[in-house]
N, C-alpha and C. Protein backbone atom coordinates (compact mmCIF):
# COMPACT_ATOMS: atom_id res chain seq x y z
N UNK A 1 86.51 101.52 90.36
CA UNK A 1 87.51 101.47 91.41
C UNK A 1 88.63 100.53 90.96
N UNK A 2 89.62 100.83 91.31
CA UNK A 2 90.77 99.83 91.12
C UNK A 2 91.40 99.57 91.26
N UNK A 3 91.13 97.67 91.29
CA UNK A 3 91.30 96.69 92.23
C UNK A 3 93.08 96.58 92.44
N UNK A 4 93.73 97.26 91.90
CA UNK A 4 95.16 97.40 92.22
C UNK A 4 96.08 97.99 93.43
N UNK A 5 94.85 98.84 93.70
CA UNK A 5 95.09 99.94 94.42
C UNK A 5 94.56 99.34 96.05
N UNK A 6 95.21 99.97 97.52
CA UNK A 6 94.95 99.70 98.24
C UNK A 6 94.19 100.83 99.47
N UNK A 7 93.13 100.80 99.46
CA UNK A 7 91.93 102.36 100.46
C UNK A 7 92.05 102.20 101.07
N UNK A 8 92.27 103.84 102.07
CA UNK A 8 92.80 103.94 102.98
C UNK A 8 91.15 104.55 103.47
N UNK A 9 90.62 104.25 104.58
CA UNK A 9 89.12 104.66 104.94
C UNK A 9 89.70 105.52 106.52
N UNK A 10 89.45 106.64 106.41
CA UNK A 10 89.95 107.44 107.20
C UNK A 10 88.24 108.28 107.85
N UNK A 11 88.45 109.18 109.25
CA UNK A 11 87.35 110.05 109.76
C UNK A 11 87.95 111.32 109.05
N UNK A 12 86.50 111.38 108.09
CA UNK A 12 86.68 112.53 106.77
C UNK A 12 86.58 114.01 107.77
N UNK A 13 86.25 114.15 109.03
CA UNK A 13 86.04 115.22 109.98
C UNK A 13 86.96 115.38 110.66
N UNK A 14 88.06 114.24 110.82
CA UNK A 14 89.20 114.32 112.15
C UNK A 14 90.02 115.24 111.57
N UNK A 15 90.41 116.44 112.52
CA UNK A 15 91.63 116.96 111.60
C UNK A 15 92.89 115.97 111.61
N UNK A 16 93.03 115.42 112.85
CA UNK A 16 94.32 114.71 112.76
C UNK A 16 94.22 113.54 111.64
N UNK A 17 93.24 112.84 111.23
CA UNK A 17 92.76 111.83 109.92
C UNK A 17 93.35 112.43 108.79
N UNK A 18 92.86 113.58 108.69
CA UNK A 18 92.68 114.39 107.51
C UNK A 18 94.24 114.98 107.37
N UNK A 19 95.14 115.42 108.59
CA UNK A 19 96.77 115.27 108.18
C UNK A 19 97.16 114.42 108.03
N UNK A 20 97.30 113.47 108.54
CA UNK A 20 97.32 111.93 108.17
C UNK A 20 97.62 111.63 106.50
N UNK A 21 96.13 111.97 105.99
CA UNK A 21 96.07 111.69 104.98
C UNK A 21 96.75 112.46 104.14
N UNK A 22 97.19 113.63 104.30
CA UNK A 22 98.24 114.48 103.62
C UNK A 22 99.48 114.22 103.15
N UNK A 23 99.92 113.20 105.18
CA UNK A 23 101.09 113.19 105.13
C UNK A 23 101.46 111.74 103.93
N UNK A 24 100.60 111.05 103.87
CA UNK A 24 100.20 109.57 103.14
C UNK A 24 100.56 109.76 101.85
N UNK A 25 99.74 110.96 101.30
CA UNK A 25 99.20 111.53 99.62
C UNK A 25 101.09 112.09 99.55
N UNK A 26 102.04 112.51 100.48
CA UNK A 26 102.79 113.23 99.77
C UNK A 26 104.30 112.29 99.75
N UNK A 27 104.00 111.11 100.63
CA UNK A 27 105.15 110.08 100.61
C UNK A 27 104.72 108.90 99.90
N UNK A 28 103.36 108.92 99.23
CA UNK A 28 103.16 107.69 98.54
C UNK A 28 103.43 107.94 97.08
N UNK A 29 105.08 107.51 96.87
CA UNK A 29 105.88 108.20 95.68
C UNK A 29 105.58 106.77 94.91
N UNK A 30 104.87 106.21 95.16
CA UNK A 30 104.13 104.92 93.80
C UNK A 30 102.69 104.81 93.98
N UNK A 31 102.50 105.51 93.93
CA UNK A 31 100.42 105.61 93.93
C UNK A 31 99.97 104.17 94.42
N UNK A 32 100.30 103.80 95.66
CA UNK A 32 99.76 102.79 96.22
C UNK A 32 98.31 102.95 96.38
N UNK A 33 98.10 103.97 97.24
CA UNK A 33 96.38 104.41 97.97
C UNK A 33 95.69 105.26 97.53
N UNK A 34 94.38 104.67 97.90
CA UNK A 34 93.45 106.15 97.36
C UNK A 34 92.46 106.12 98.44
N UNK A 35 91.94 106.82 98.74
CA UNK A 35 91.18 107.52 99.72
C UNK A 35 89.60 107.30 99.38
N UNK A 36 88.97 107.20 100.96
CA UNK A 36 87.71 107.27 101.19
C UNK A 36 87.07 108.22 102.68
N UNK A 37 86.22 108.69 102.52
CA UNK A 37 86.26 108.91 104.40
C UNK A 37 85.38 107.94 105.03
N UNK A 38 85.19 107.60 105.86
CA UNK A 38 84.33 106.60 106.81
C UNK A 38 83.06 106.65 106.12
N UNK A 39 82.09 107.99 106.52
CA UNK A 39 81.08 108.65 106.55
C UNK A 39 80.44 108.59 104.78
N UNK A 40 81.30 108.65 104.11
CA UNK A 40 80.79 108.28 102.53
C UNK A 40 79.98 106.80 102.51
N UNK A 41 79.17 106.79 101.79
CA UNK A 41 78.69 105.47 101.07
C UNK A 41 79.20 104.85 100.17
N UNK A 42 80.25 105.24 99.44
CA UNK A 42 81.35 104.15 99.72
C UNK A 42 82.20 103.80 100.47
N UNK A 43 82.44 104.45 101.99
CA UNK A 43 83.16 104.02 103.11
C UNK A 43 82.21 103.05 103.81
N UNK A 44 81.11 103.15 103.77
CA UNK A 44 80.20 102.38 104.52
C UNK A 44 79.90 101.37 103.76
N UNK A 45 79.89 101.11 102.45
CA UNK A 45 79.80 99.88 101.73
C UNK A 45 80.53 99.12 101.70
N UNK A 46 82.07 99.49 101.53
CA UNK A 46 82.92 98.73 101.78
C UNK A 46 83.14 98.11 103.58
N UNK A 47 83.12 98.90 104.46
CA UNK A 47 83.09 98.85 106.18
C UNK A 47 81.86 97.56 105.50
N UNK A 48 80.57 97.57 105.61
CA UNK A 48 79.56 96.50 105.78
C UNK A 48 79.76 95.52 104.53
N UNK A 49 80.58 95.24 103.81
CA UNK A 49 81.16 94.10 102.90
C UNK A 49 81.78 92.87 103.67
N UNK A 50 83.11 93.95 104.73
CA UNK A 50 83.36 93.00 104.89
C UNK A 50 83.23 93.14 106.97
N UNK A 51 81.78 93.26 107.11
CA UNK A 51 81.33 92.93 108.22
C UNK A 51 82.48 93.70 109.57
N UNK A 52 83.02 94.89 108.87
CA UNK A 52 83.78 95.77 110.50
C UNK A 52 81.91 96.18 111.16
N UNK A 53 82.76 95.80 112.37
CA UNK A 53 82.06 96.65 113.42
C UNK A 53 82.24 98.06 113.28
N UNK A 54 81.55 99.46 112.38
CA UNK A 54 81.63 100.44 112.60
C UNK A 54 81.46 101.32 113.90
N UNK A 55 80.74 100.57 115.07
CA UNK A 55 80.40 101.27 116.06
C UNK A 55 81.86 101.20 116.88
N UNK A 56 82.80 100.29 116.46
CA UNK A 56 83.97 99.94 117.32
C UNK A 56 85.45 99.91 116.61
N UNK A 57 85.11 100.62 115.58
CA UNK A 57 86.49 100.80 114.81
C UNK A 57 85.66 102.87 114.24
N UNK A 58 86.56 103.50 114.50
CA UNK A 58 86.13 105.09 114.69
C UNK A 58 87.17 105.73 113.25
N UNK A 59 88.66 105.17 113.24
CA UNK A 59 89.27 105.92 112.58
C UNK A 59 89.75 105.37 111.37
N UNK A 60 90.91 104.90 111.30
CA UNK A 60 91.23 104.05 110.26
C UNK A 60 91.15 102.90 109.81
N UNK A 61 90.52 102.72 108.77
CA UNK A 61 90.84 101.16 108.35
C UNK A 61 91.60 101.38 106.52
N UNK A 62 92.31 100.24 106.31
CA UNK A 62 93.09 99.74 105.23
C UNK A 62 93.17 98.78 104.71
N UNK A 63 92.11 98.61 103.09
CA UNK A 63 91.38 97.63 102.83
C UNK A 63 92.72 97.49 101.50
N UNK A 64 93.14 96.29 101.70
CA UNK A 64 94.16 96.06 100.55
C UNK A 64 92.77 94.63 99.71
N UNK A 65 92.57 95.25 98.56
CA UNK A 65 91.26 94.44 97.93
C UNK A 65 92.14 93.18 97.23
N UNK A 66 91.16 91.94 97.50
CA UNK A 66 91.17 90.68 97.52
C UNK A 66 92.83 89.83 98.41
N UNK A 67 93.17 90.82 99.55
CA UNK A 67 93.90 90.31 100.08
C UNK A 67 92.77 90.33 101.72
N UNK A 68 92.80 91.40 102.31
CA UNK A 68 92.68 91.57 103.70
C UNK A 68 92.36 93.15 103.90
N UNK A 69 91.55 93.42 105.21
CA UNK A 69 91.87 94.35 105.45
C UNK A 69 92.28 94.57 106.87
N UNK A 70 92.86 95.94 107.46
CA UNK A 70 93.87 95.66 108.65
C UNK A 70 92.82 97.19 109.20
N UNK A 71 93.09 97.23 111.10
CA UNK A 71 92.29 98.27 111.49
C UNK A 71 93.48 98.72 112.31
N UNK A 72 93.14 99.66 113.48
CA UNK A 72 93.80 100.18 113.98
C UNK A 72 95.78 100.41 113.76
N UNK A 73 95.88 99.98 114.92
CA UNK A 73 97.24 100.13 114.67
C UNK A 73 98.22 98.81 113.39
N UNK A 74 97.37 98.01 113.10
CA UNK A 74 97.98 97.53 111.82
C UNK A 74 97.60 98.32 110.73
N UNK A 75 96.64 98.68 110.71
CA UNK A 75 96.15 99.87 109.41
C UNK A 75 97.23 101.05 109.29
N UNK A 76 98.03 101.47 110.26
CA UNK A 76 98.87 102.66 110.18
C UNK A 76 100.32 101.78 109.71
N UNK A 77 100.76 100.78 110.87
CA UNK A 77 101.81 100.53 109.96
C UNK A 77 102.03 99.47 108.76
N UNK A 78 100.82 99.27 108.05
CA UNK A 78 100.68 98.73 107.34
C UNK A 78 100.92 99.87 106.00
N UNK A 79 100.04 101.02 106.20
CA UNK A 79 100.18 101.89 105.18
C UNK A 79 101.38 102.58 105.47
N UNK A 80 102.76 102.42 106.83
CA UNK A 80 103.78 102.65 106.65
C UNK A 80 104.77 102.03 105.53
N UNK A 81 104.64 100.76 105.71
CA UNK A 81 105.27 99.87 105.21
C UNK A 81 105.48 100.20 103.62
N UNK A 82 104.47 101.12 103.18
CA UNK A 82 104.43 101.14 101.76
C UNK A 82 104.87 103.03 101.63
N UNK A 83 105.55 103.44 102.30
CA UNK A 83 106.00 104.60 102.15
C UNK A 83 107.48 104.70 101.93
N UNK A 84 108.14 105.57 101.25
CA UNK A 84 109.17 105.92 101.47
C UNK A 84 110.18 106.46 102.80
N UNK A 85 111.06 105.71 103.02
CA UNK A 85 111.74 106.42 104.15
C UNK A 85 110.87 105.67 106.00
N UNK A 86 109.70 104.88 105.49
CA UNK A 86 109.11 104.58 107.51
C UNK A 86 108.89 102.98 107.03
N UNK A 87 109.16 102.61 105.59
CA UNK A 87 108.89 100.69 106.11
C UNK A 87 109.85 100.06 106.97
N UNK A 88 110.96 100.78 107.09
CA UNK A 88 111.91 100.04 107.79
C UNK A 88 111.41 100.00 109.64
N UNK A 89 111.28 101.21 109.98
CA UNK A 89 110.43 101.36 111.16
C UNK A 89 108.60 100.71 111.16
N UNK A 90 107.77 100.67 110.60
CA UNK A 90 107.23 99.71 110.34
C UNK A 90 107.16 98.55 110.36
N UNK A 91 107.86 98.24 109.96
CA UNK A 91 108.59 96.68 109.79
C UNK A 91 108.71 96.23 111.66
N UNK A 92 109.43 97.40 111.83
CA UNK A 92 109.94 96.85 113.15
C UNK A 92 108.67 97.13 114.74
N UNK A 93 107.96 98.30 114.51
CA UNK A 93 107.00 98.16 115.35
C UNK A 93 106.09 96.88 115.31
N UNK A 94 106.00 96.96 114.03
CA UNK A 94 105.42 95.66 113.78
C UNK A 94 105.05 94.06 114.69
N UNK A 95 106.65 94.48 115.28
CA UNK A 95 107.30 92.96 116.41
C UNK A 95 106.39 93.24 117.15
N UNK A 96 106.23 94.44 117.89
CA UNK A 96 105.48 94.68 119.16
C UNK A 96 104.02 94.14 119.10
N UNK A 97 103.37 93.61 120.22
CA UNK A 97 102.03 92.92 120.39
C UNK A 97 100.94 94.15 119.81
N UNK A 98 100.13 93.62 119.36
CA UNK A 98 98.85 94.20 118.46
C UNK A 98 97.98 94.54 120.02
N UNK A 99 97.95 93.95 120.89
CA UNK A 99 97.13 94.41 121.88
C UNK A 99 97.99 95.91 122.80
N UNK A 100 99.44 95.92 122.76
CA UNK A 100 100.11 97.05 123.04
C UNK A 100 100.18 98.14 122.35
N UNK A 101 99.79 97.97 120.97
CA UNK A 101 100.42 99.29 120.16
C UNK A 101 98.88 99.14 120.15
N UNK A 102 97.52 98.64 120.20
CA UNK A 102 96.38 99.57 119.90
C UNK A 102 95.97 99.97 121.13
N UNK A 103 96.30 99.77 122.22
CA UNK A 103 96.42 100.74 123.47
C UNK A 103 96.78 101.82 123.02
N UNK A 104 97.94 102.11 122.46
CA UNK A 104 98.49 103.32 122.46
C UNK A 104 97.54 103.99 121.30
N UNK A 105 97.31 103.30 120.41
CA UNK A 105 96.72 104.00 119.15
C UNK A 105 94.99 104.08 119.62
N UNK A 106 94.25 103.24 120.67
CA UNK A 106 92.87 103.35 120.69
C UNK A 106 93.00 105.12 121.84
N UNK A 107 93.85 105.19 122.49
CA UNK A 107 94.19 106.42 123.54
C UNK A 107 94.36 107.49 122.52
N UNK A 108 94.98 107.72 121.37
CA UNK A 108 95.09 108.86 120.72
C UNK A 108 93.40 108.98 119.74
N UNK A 109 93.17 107.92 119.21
CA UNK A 109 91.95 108.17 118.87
C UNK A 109 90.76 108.70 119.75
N UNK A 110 90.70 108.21 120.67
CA UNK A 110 89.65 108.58 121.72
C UNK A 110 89.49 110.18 122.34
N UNK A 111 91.25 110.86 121.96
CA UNK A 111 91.13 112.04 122.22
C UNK A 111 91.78 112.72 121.07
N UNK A 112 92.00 112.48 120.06
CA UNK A 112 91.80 113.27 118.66
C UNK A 112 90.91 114.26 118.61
N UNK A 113 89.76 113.85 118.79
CA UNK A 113 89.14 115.44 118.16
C UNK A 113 89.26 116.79 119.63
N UNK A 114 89.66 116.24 120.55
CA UNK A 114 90.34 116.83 121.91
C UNK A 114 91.32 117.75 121.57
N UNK A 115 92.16 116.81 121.05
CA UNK A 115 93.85 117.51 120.73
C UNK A 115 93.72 118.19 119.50
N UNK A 116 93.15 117.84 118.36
CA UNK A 116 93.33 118.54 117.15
C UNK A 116 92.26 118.72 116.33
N UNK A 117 91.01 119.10 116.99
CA UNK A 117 89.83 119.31 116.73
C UNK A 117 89.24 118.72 115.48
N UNK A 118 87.87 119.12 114.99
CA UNK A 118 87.26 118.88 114.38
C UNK A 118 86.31 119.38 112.96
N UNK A 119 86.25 119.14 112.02
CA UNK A 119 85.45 119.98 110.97
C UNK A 119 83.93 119.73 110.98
N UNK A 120 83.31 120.55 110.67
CA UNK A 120 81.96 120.27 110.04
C UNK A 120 81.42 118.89 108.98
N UNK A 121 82.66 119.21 108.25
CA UNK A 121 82.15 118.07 107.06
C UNK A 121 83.81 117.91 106.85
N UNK A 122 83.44 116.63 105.73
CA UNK A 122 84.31 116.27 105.07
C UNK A 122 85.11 116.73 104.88
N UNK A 123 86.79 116.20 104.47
CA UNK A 123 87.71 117.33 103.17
C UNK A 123 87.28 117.03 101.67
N UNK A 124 87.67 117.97 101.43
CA UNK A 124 87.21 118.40 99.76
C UNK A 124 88.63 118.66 99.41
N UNK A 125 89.08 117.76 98.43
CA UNK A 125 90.21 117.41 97.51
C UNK A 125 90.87 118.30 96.57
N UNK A 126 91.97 118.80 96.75
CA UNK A 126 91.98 119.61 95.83
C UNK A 126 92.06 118.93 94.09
N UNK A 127 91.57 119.90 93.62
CA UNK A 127 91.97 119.36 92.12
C UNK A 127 92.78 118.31 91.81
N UNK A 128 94.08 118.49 92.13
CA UNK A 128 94.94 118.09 91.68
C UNK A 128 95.00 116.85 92.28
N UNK A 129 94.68 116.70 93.41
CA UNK A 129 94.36 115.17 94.49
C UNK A 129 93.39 114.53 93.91
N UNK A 130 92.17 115.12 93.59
CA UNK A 130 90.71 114.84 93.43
C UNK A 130 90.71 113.16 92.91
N UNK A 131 91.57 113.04 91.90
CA UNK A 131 91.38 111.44 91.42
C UNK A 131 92.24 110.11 92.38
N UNK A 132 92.97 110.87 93.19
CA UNK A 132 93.21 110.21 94.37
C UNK A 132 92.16 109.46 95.34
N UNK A 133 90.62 110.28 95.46
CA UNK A 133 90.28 110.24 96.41
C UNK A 133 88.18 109.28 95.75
N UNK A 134 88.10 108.20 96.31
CA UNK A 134 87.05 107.49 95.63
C UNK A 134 85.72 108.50 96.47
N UNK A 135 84.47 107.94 95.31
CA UNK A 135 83.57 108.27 95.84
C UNK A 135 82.67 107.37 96.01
């Protein structure tokens, strides 16, 4: 794994996770992130490293290694911040209270698989992603 790089631990079943992660893979024009899903054993090794509550964090987390890692709604605009074209907006939601914007962000999670259903299993990478994505 490497330690340069910053994982993005996403629900490998959410469809909305799983666009997410699309939209991530096609604006991250400096190979910042690489991918895990929750549900892997390496999503769960890393989650019980550094002691998340898995029963109370469901969707994203964003483990920037030997700095920190950030959950909910800092996990999104955190991995904004490192995109082309949304750090500036990032930057600026940012101001707003962490207890207001994960209201808004614990409400879309809670009905995600509601709004934009759900898979069986995992995504499976295409080729060309495949070394994007840890195991």
């Amino acid at each position: 794994m490497e330690n340069s790089k910053q994982i993005i631990l996403f629900d490998g079943v959410c469809n909305l996770c799983n666009g997410a992660v699309q939209f991530v893979i096609k604006r991250d024009t400096l190979d910042v992130f690489r991918y895990a899903p929750l549900q892997s054993e390496l999503g769960k090794k890393l989650i019980a490293e550094r002691n998340i509550d898995s029963d109370s964090i469901d969707s994203i987390i964003l483990i920037d290694p030997g700095v920190a890692y950030y959950i909910k709604s800092d996990a999104a605009l955190e991995i904004g911040k490192q995109l082309r074209g949304y750090k500036t907006l990032s930057s600026i939601l940012l101001w707003i209270p962490r207890g207001l914007r994960d209201i808004v962000y614990d409400f879309i999670a809670r009905n995600r698989y509601k709004w934009y259903g759900k898979k069986e299993h995992c995504m499976v990478p295409t080729p060309e992603l495949r070394a994007k994505f840890l195991e």
